[in-house]
Protein backbone atom coordinates (compact mmCIF):
# COMPACT_ATOMS: atom_id res chain seq x y z
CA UNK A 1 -93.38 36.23 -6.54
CA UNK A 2 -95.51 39.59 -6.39
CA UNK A 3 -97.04 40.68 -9.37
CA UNK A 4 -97.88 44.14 -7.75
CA UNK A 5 -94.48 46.18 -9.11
CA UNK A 6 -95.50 48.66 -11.67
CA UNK A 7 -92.59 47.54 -13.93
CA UNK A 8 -89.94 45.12 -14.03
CA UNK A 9 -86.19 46.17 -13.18
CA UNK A 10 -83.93 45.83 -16.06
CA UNK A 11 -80.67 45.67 -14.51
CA UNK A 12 -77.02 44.91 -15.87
CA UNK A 13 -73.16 44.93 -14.99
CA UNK A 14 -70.73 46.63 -17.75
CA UNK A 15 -66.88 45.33 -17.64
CA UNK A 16 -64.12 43.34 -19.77
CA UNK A 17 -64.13 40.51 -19.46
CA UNK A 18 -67.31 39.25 -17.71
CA UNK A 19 -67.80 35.23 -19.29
CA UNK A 20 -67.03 33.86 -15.30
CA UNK A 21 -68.70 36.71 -14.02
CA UNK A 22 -71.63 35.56 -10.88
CA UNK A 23 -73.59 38.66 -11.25
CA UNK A 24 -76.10 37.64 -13.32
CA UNK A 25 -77.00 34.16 -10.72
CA UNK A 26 -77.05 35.82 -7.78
CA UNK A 27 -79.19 38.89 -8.66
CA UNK A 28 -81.63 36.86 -10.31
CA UNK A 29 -81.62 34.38 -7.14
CA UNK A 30 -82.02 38.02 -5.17
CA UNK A 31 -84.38 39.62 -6.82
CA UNK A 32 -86.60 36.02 -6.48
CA UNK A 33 -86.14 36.18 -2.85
CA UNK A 34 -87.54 39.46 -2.35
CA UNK A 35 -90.33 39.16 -5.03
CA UNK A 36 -89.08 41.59 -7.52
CA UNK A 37 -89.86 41.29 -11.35
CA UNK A 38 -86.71 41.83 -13.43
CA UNK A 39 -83.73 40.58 -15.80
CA UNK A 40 -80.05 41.38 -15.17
CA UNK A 41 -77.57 40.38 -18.20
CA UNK A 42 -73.91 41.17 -18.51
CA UNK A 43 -72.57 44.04 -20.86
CA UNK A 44 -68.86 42.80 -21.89
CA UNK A 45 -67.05 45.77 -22.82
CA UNK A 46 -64.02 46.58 -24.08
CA UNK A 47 -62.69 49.89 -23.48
CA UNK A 48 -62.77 51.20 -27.08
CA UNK A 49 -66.64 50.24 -26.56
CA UNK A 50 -67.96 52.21 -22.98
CA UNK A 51 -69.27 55.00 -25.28
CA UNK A 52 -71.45 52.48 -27.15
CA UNK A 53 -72.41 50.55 -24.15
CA UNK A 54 -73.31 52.91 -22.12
CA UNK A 55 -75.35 54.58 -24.90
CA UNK A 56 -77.28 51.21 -25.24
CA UNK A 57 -77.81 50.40 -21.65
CA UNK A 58 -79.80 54.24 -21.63
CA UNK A 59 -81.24 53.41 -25.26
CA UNK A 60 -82.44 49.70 -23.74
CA UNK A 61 -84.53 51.82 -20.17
CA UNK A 62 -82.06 50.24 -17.98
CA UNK A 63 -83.34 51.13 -13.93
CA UNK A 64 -79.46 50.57 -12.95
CA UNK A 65 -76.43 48.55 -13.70
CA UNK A 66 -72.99 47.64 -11.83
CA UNK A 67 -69.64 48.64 -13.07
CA UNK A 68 -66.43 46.00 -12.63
CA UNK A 69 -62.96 45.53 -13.66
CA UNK A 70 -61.59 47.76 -15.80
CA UNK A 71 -64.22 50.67 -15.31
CA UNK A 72 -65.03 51.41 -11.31
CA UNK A 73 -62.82 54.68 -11.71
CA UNK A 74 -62.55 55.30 -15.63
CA UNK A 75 -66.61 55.51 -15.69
CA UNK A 76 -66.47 58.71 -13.60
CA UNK A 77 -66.11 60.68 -16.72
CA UNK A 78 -69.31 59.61 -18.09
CA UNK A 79 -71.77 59.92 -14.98
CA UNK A 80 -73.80 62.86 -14.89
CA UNK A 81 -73.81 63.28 -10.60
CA UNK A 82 -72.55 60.58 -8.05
CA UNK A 83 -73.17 60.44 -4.50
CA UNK A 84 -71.04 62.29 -1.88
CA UNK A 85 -69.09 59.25 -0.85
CA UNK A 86 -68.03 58.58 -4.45
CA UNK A 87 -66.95 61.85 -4.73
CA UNK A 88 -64.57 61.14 -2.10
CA UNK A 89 -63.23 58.04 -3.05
CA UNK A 90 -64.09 58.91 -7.12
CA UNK A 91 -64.87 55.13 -7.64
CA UNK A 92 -67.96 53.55 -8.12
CA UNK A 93 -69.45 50.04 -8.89
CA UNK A 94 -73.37 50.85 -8.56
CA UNK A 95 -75.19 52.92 -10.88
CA UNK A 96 -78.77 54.31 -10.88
CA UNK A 97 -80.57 55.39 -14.14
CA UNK A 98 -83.49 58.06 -14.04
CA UNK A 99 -84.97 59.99 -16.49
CA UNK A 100 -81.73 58.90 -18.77
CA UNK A 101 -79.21 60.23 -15.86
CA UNK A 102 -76.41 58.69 -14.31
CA UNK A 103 -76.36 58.44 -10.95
CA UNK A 104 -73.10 56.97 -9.27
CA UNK A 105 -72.82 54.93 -6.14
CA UNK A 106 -70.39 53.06 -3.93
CA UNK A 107 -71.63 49.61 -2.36
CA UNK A 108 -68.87 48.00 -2.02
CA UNK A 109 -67.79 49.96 1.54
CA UNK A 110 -71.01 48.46 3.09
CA UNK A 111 -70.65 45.38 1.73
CA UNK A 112 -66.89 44.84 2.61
CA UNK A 113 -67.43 45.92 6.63
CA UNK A 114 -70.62 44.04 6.73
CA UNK A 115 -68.72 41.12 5.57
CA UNK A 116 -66.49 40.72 8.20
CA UNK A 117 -66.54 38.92 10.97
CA UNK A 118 -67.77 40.61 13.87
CA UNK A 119 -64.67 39.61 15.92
CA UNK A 120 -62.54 41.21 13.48
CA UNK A 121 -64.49 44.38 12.66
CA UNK A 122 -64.63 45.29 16.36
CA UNK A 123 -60.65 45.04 16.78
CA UNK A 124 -60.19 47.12 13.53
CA UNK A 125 -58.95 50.16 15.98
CA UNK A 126 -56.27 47.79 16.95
CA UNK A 127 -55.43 46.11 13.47
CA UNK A 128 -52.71 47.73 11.15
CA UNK A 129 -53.89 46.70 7.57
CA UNK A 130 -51.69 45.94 4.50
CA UNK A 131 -54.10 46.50 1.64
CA UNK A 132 -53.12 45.37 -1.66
CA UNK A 133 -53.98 46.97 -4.96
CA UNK A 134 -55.09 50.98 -5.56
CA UNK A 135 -58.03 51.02 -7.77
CA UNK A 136 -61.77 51.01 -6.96
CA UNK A 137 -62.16 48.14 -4.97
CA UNK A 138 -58.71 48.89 -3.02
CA UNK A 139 -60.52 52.99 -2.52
CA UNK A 140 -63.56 51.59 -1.43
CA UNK A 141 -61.97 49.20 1.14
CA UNK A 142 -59.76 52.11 1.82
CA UNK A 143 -62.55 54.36 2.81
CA UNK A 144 -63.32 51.75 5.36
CA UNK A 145 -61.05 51.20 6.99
CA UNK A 146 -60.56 54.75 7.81
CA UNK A 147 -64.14 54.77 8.44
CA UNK A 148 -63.70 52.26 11.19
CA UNK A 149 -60.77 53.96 12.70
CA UNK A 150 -57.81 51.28 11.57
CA UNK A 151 -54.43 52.90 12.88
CA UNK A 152 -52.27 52.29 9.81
CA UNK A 153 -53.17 51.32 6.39
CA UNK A 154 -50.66 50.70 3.76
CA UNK A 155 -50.93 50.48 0.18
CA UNK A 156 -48.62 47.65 -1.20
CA UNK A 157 -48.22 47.92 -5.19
CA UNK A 158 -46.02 47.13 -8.09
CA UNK A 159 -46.16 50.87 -9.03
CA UNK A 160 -45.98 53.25 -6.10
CA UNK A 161 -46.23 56.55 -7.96
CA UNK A 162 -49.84 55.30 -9.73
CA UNK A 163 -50.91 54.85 -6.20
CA UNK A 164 -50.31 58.19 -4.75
CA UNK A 165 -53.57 59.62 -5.82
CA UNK A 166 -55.45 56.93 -4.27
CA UNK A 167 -53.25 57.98 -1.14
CA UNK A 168 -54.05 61.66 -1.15
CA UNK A 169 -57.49 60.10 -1.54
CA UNK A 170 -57.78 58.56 1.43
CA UNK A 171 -55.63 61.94 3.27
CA UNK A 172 -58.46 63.61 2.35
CA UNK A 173 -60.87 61.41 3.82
CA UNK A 174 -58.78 60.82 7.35
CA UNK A 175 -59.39 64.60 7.63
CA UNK A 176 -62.97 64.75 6.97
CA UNK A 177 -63.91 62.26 9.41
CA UNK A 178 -61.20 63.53 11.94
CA UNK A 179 -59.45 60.14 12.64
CA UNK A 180 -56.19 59.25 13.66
CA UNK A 181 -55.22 56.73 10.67
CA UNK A 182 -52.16 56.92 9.01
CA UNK A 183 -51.81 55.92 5.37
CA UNK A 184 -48.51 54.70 3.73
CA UNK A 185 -47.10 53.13 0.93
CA UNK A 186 -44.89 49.62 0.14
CA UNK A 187 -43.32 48.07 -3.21
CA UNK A 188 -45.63 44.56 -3.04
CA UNK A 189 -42.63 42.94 -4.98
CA UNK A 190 -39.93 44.04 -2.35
CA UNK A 191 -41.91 43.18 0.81
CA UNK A 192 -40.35 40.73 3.45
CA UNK A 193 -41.30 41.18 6.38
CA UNK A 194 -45.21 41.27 7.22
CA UNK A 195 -44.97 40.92 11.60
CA UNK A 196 -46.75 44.63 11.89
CA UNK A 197 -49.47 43.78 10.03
CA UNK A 198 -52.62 42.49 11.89
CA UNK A 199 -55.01 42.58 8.69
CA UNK A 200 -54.10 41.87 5.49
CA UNK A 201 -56.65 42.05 2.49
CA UNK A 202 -56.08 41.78 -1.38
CA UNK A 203 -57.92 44.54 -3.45
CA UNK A 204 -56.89 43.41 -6.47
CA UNK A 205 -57.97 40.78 -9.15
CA UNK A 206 -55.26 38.55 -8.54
CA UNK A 207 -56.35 34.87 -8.29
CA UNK A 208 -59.91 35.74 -9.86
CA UNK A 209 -60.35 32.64 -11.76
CA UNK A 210 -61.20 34.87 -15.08
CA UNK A 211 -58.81 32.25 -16.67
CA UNK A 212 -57.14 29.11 -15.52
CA UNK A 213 -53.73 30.54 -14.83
CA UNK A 214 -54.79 33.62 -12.81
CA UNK A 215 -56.97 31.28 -10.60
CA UNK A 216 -53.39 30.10 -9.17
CA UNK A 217 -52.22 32.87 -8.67
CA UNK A 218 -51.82 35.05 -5.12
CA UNK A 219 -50.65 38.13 -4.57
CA UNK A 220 -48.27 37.01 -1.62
CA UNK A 221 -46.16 34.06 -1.11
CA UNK A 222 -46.42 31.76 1.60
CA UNK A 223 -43.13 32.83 2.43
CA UNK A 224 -44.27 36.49 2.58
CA UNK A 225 -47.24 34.93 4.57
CA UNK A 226 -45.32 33.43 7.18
CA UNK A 227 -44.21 36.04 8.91
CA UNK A 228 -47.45 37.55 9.79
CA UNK A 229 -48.29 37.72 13.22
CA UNK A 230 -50.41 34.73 14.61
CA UNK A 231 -53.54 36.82 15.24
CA UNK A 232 -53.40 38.37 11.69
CA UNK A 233 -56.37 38.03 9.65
CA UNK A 234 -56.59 37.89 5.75
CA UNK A 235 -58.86 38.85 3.51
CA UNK A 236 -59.04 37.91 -0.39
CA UNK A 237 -61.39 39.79 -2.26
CA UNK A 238 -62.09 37.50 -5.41
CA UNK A 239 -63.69 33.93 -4.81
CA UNK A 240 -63.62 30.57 -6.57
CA UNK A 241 -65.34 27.51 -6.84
CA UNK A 242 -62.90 26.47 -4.01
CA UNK A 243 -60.37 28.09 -1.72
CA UNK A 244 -58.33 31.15 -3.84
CA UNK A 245 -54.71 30.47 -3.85
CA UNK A 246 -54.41 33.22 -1.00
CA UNK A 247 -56.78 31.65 1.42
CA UNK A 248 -55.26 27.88 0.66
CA UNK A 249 -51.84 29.34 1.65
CA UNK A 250 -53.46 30.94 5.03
CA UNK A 251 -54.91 27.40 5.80
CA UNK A 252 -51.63 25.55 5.43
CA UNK A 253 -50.20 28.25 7.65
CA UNK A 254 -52.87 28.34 10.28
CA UNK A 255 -53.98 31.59 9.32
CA UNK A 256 -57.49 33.14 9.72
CA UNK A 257 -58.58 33.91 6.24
CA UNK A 258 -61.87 34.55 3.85
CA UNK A 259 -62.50 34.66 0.45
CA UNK A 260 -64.57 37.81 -1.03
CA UNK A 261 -68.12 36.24 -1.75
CA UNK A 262 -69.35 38.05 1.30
CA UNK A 263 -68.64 41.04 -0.45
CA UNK A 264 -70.21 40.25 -3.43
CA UNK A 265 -73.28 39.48 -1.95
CA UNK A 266 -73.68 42.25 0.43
CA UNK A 267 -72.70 45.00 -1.92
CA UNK A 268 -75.01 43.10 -4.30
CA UNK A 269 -77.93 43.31 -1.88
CA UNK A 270 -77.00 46.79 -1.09
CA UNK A 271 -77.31 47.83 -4.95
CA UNK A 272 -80.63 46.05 -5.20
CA UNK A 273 -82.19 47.97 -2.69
CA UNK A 274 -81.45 51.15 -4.53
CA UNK A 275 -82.90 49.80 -7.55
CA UNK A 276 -86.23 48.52 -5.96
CA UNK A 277 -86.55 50.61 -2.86
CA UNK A 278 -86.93 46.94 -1.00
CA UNK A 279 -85.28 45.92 2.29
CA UNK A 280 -83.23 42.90 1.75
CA UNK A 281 -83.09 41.07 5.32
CA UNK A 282 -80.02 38.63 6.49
CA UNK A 283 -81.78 35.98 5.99
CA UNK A 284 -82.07 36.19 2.20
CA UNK A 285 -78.29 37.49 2.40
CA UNK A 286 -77.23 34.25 3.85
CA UNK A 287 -79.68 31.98 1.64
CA UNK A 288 -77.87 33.48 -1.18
CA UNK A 289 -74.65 33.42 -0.03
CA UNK A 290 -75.17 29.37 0.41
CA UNK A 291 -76.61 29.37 -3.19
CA UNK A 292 -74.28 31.37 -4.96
CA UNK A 293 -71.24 28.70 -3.49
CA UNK A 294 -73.46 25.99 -4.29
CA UNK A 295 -73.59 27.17 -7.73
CA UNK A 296 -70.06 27.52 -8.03
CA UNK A 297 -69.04 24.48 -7.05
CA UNK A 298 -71.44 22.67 -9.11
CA UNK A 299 -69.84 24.31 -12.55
CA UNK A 300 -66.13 24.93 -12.19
């Protein structure tokens, strides 16, 4: 490891609750990899607590942090500028610290495209997307999508009105980047019939094995599954030591699916290089990819 950084990152990841949370494994594998000196812990934090937190993440000369479930949107209110993109999405999940400012960022659009198959992420002009869940993972995704040109993307929640201003969201961006997307809006609860969609992802933390009960959860049924065309592809956002619920449910069906630990990776590798000003090549994305499911597997 090289000796030759002036100082060690302190890094961190502020959310409620974090006790199954991989953050801290795979950016200390990372940050091995590319020879950076450094410590990453988790911040759990319940929302009567952000104030505090935050206040002792500045107080403890953090370099940068990440921001989970519950905060990716609510933390807005506390950063002091954010980068253009997250001022169009207004949700973040990377944050840089310097000279005790917050700076917010959005990795999770890179790492979600760059953690798709290339097949798929070629034909995403040609796939009409369901995407479940509106908050900052579901804006992120969101963003591209549109990005990437997909014709249709709708929103499928248990609340449609608290999704509307993630929909006037993503109007917004469809006419900044002049595409021809259209954005809509389903009840998840009330949807029976899935044939027009070609991609299908889940945004939300449903089947996130924070407990043992959520872990078997999905947020469709096979029943809602099986009437998805034959060349739809799925996408679950959270990750297990095995197969989420979602992606076991695609496999019975015969249904191209992946789990999210692409995602976490890439956007993880993407927030590293902020912090350290290092390129982070595929190689060491893969390697850690391999060790982060390794590392699963061995402790569920």
């Amino acid at each position: 490891m090289s000796t030759s950084d002036p100082k060690p990152l302190k890094l961190g990841l502020i959310g409620y609750p974090l006790e199954h949370s991989l953050s801290p494994v795979l950016h200390s594998f990372l940050m091995e990899q590319v020879g950076v000196l450094g410590e990453y812990r988790c911040y759990p934090t319940p929302p009567e607590q952000l104030d505090k937190a935050l206040e002792q993440i500045k107080a403890e000369g953090l370099t940068g942090f990440n921001v989970t479930i519950p905060y990716k949107i609510t933390i807005l209110d506390w950063l002091d500028n954010t980068t253009e993109e997250v001022k169009l999405i207004r949700a973040v999940n990377t944050i840089a610290i310097g000279d005790g400012q917050l700076l917010g960022h959005n990795t999770d659009i890179i790492g979600f495209l760059d953690s798709l198959p290339q097949t798929i992420k070629s034909t995403l002009p040609h796939r009409p997307a369901l995407l479940i869940g509106a908050g900052g993972a579901a804006r992120a995704i969101m963003a591209a999508l549109i990005k990437c040109h997909v014709p249709v993307i709708t929103l499928a929640v248990r609340n449609p009105e608290k999704a509307m201003e993630t929909i006037n969201l993503g109007r917004k961006l469809i006419r900044l980047y002049n595409v021809p997307s259209g954005l809509g809006i389903v009840d998840l609860d009330t949807l029976k019939n899935m044939n027009n969609y070609q991609l299908v992802i889940n945004a939300t933390p449903i089947g996130m094995p924070n407990t043992p009960e959520s872990a078997k959860e999905s947020p469709l049924s096979i029943e809602q599954l099986q009437t998805l065309p034959e060349d739809a592809y799925v996408y679950d956002a959270v990750y297990g030591p095995e197969q989420t619920t979602l992606t076991h449910h695609c496999k019975e069906l015969n249904i191209s699916a992946q789990d999210g630990l692409s995602m976490l990776v890439r956007q993880a590798a993407t927030a590293l290089g902020l912090w350290s000003g290092r390129e982070i090549s595929e190689t060491i994305i893969q390697a850690t990819q391999d060790h982060l499911r390794s590392h699963i597997q061995t402790y569920a």
